[in-house]
Protein backbone atom coordinates (compact mmCIF):
# COMPACT_ATOMS: atom_id res chain seq x y z
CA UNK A 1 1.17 31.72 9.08
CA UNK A 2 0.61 28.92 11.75
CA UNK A 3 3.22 26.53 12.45
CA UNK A 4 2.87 22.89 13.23
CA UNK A 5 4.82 21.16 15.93
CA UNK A 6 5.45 17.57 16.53
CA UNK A 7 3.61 17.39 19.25
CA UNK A 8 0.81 18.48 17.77
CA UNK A 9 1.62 16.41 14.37
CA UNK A 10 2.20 12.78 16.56
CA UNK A 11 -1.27 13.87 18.72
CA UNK A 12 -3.07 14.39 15.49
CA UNK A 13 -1.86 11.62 13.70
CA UNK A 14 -2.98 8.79 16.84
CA UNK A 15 -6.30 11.12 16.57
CA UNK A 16 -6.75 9.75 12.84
CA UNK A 17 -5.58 6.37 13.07
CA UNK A 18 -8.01 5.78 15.83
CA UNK A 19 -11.03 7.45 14.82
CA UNK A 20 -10.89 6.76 10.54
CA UNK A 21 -11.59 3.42 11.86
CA UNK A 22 -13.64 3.37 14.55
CA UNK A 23 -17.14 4.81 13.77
CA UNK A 24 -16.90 7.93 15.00
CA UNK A 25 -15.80 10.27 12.41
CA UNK A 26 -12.11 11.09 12.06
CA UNK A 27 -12.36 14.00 10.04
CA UNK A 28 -14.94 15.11 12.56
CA UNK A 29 -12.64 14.32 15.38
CA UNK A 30 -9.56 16.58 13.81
CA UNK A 31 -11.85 19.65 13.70
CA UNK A 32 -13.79 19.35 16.74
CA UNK A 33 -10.39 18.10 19.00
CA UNK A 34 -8.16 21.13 18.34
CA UNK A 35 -11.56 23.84 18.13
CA UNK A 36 -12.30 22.24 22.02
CA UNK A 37 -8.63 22.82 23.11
CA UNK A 38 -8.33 26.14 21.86
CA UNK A 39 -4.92 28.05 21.99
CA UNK A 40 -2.22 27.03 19.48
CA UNK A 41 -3.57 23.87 18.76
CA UNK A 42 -6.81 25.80 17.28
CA UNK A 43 -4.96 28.05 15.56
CA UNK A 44 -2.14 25.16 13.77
CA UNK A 45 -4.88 22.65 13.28
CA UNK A 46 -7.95 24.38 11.90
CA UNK A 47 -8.79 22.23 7.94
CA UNK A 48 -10.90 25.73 7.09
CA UNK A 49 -7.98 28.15 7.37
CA UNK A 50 -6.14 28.77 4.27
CA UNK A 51 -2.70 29.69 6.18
CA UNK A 52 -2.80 26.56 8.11
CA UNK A 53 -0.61 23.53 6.44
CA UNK A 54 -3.20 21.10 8.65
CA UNK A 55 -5.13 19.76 5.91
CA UNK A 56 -1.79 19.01 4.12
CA UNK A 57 -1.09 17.15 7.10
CA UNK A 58 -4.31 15.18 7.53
CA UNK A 59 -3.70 13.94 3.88
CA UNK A 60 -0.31 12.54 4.87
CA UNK A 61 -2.08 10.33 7.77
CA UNK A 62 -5.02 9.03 5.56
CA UNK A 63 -1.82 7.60 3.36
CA UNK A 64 -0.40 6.40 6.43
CA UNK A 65 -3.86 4.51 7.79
CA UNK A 66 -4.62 2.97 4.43
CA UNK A 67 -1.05 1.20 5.03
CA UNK A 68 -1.86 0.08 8.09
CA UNK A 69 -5.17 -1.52 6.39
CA UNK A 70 -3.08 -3.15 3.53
CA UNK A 71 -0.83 -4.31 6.47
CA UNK A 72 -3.49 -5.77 8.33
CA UNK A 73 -5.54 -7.29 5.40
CA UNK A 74 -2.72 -8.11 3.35
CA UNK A 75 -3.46 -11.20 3.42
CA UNK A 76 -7.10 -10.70 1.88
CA UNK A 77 -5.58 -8.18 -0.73
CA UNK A 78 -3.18 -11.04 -2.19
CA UNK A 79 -6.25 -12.83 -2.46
CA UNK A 80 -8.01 -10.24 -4.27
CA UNK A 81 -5.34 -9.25 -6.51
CA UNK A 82 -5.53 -12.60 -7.43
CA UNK A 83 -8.82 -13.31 -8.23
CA UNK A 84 -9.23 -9.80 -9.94
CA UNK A 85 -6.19 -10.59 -12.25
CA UNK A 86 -7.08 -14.05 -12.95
CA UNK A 87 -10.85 -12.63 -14.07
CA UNK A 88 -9.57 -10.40 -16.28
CA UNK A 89 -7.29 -13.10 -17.93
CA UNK A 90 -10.28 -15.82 -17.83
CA UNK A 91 -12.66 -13.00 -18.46
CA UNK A 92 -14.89 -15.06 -15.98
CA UNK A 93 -16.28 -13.99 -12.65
CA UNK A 94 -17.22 -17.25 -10.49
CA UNK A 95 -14.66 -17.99 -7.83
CA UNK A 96 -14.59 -16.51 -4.38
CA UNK A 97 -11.86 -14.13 -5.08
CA UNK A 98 -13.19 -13.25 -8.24
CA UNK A 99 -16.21 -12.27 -6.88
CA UNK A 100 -14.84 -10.32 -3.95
CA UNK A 101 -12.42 -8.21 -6.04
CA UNK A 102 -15.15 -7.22 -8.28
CA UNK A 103 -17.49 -6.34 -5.65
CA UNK A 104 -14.83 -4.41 -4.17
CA UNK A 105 -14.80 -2.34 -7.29
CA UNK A 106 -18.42 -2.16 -7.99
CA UNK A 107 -18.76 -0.74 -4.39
CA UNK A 108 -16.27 2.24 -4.93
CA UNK A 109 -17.45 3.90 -7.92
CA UNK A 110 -20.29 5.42 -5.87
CA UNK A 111 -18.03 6.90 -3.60
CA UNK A 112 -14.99 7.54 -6.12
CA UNK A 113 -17.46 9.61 -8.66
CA UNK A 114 -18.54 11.82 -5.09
CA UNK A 115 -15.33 12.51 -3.61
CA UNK A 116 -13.62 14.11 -6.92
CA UNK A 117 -16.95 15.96 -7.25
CA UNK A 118 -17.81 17.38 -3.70
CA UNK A 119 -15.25 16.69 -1.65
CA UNK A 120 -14.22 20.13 -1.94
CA UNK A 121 -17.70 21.90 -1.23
CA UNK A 122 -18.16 19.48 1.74
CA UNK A 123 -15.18 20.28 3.38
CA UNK A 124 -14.93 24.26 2.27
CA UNK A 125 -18.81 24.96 3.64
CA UNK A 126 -19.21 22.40 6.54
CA UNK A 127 -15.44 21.66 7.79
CA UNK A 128 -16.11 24.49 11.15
CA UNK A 129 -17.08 23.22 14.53
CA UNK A 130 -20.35 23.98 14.28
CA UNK A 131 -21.90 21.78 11.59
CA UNK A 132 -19.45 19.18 12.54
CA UNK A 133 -20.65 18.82 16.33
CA UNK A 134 -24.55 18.44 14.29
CA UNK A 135 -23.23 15.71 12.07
CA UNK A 136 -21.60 13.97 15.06
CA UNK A 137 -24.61 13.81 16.71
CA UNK A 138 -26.84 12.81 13.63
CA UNK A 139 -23.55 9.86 13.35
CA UNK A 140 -24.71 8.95 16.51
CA UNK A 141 -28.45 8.42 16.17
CA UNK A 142 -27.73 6.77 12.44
CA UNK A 143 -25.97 3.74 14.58
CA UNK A 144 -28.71 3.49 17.47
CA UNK A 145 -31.06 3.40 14.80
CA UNK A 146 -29.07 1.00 13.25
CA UNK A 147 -29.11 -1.72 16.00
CA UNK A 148 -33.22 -1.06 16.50
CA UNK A 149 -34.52 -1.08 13.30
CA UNK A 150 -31.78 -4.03 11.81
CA UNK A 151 -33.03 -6.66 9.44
CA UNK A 152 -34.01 -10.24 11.30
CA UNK A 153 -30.99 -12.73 11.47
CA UNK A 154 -28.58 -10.20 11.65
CA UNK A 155 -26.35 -8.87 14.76
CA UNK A 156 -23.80 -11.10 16.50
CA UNK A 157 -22.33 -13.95 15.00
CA UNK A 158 -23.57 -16.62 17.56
CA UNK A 159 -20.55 -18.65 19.13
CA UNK A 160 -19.93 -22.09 17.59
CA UNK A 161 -22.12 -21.02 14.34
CA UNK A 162 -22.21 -23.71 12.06
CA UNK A 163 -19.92 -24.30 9.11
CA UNK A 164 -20.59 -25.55 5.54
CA UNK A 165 -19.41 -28.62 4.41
CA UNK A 166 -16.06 -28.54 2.77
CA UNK A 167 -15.14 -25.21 4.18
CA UNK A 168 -14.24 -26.90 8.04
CA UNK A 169 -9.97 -26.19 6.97
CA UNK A 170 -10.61 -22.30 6.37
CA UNK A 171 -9.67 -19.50 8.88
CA UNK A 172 -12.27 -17.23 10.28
CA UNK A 173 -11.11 -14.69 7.94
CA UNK A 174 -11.47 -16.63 4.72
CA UNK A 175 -15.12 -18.02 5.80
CA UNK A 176 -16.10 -14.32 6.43
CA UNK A 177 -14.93 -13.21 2.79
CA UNK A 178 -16.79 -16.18 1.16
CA UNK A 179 -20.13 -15.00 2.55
CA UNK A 180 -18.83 -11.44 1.57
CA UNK A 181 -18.22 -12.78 -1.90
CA UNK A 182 -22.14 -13.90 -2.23
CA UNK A 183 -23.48 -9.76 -2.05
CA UNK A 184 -25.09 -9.00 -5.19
CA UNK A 185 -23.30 -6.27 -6.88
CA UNK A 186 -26.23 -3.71 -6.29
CA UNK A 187 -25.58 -4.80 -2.81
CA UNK A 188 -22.74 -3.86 -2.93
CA UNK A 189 -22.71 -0.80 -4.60
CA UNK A 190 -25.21 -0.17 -2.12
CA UNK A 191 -23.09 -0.47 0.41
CA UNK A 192 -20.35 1.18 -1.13
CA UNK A 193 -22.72 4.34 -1.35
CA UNK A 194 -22.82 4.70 2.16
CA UNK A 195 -19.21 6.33 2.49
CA UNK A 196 -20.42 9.11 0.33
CA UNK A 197 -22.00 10.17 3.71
CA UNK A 198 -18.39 10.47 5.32
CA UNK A 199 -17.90 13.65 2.90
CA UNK A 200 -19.61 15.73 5.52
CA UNK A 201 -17.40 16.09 8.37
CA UNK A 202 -18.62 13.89 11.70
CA UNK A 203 -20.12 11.43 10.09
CA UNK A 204 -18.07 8.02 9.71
CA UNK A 205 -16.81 6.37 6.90
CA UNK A 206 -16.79 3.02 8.78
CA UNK A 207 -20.20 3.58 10.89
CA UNK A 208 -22.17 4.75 7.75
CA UNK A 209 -20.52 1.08 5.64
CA UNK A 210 -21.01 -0.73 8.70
CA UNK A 211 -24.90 0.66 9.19
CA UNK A 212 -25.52 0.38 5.62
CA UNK A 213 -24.50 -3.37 5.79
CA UNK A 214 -26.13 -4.09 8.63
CA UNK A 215 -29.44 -2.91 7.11
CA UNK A 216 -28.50 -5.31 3.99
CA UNK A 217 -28.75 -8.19 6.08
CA UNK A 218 -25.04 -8.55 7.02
CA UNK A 219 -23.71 -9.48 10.71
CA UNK A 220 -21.64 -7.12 12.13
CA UNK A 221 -18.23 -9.06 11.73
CA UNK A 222 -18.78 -9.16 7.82
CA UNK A 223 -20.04 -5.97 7.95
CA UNK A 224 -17.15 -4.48 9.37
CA UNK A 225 -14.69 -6.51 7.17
CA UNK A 226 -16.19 -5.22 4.08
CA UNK A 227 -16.24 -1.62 5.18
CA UNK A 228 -12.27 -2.13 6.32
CA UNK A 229 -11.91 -3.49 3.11
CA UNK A 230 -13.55 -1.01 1.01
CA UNK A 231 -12.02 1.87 3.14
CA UNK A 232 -8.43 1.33 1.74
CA UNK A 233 -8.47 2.02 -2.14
CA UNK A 234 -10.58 4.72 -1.42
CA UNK A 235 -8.63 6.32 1.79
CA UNK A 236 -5.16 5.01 -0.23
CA UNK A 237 -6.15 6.94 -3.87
CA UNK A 238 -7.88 10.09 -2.06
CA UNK A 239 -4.53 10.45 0.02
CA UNK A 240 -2.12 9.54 -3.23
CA UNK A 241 -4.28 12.34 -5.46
CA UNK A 242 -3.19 14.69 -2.72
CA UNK A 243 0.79 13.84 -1.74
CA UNK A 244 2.37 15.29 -4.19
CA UNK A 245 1.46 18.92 -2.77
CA UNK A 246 3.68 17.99 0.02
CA UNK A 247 6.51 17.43 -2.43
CA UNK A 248 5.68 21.00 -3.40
CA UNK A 249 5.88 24.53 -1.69
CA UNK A 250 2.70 23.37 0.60
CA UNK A 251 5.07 20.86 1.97
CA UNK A 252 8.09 23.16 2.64
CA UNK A 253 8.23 23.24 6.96
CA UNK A 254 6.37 20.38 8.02
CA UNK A 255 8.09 17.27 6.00
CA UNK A 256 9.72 15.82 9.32
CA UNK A 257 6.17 16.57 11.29
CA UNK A 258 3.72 14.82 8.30
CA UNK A 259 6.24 11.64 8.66
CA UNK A 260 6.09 12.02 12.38
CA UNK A 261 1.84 12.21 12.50
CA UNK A 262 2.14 9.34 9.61
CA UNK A 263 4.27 6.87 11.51
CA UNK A 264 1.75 7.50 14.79
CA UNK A 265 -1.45 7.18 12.44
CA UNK A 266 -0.09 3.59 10.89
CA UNK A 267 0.56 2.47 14.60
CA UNK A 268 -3.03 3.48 15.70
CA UNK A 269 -4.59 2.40 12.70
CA UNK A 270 -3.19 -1.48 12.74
CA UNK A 271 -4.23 -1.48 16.61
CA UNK A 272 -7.74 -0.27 15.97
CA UNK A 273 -8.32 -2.11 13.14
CA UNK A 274 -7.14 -5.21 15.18
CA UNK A 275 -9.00 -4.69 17.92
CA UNK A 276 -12.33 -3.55 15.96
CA UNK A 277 -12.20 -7.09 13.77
CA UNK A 278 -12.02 -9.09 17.35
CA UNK A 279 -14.71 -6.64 18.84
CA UNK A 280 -17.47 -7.03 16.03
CA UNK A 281 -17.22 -11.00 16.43
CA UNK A 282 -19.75 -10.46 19.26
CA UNK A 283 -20.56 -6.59 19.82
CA UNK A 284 -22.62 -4.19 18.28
CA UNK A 285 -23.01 -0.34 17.21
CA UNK A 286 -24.09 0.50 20.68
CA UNK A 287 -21.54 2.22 22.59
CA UNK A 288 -20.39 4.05 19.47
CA UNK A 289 -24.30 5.91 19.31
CA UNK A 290 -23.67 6.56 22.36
CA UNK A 291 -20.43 8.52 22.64
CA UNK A 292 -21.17 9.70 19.01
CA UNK A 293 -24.66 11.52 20.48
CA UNK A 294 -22.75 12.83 23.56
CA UNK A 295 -20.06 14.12 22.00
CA UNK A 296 -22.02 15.74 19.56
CA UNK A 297 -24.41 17.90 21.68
CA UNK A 298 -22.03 18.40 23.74
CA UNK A 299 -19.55 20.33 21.47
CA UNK A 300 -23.00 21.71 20.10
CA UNK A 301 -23.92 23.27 23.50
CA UNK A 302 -20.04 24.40 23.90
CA UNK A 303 -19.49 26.13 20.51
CA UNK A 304 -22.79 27.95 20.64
CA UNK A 305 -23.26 28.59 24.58
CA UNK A 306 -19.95 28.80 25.86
């Protein structure tokens, strides 16, 4: 039975808190990075081996990134809370937060129903090197064809956009859940649909939410917001279905490593998540197609070649 190290716990756990948020794939990322470095880090951190405690592991550092989310956003989650409690008391839906935290929930069923149902056959048939480096790649082309074939008037938010009346005292964050907040629920669920996509390993939770927005007629900052947002309950519950196996047998050996990987994947999470919020202001898909489509063929051409 393979061992894990700390090393190799704290390397894998800045691996997730990076890439679950950036659109690159993080569950693609944990297969393919170990599989390319080969030796004991192949053999400790390989999801399809049943002797390997690595997907125990991973589970650990989704907890730990959905943390960092609720961290970041914590603000917008009181706000949500709010509105979602005060619309079940009122039995009304018509403020902002109202709207939001019932959008937010509309927009995870999709995903919630797919996960219990095929998260299992996704990862147990497609988590190997392989399919992942083809799913990468196809990640890739999704987000260049993203930015060609986007909807008119959306893209960058253009500096010095103009405000509503009555909204001039709100923060940048509060103005970008109020147009959030006016999404139609099919949009939404729309939207929300998109993750089921992440199932299959190399293709990104964020970049398929982010696309799928995009297409909808969303800028990229919203876009991005929403996906951040919706990412949490359903990274938070997957992960919280999952913990108590570490409490169990499963966990026996690599308690001190998961907390290890976890405390590196919150740190990595809040800085990518705070960088990616300031980087979608103005930037697009682009780069990510880019290194998605590279990365991708090139593992391709390594795993089958080599």
């Amino acid at each position: 039975m393979s061992v894990l190290t700390y090393p190799e716990a704290v390397g894998v756990g800045l691996l997730q808190g990076v890439t679950e948020l950036f659109p690159v794939s993080s569950l693609g990322h944990s297969i393919l990075v170990p599989a390319l470095l080969g030796g004991h880090w192949q053999r400790d951190l390989n999801v399809s081996a049943e002797s390997s405690p690595y997907l125990n592991v991973l589970i650990g550092l989704h907890l730990a990134t959905a943390l960092a989310l609720v961290v970041f956003f914590r603000r917008d989650w009181a706000r949500v809370l709010r509105g979602l409690v005060s619309s079940v008391r009122e039995r009304r839906i018509e403020t902002v937060e109202q709207r939001l935290a019932w959008l937010l929930v509309a927009a995870t069923i999709p995903v919630g129903i797919a996960g219990l149902a095929l998260d299992s056959v996704f990862r147990s048939t497609l988590g190997r090197p392989v399919p992942t480096a083809v799913f990468l790649s196809l990640n890739g082309v999704v987000l260049y064809l993203t930015e060609r074939l986007r909807r008119g008037g959306t893209g960058r938010r253009r500096a010095g956009a103009s405000v509503a009346p009555g909204e001039e005292h709100l923060d940048p964050q509060e103005l970008s859940d109020r147009r959030i907040a006016g999404l139609t629920f099919r949009t939404a669920m729309v939207i929300g649909a998109a993750q089921i996509l992440a199932l299959c390993p190399g293709i990104s939770r964020s970049g398929s939410t982010i696309s799928a927005g995009v297409f909808k007629g969303m800028n990229h900052e919203d876009s991005a917001r929403f996906a951040f947002l919706l990412a949490t309950p359903v990274i938070g519950a997957a992960a919280l279905l999952k913990v108590p196996s570490l409490l169990g047998p499963a966990g026996d050996g690599i308690r001190g490593q998961v907390l290890a990987g976890a405390a590196a994947s919150f740190v990595a999470g809040y800085v990518a998540v705070k960088y990616l919020t300031k980087y979608f202001e103005t930037r697009t898909l682009t780069p990510f197609a880019i290194y998605c489509t590279l990365a991708g063929l090139g593992s391709l051409a390594y795993f089958t070649l080599g």
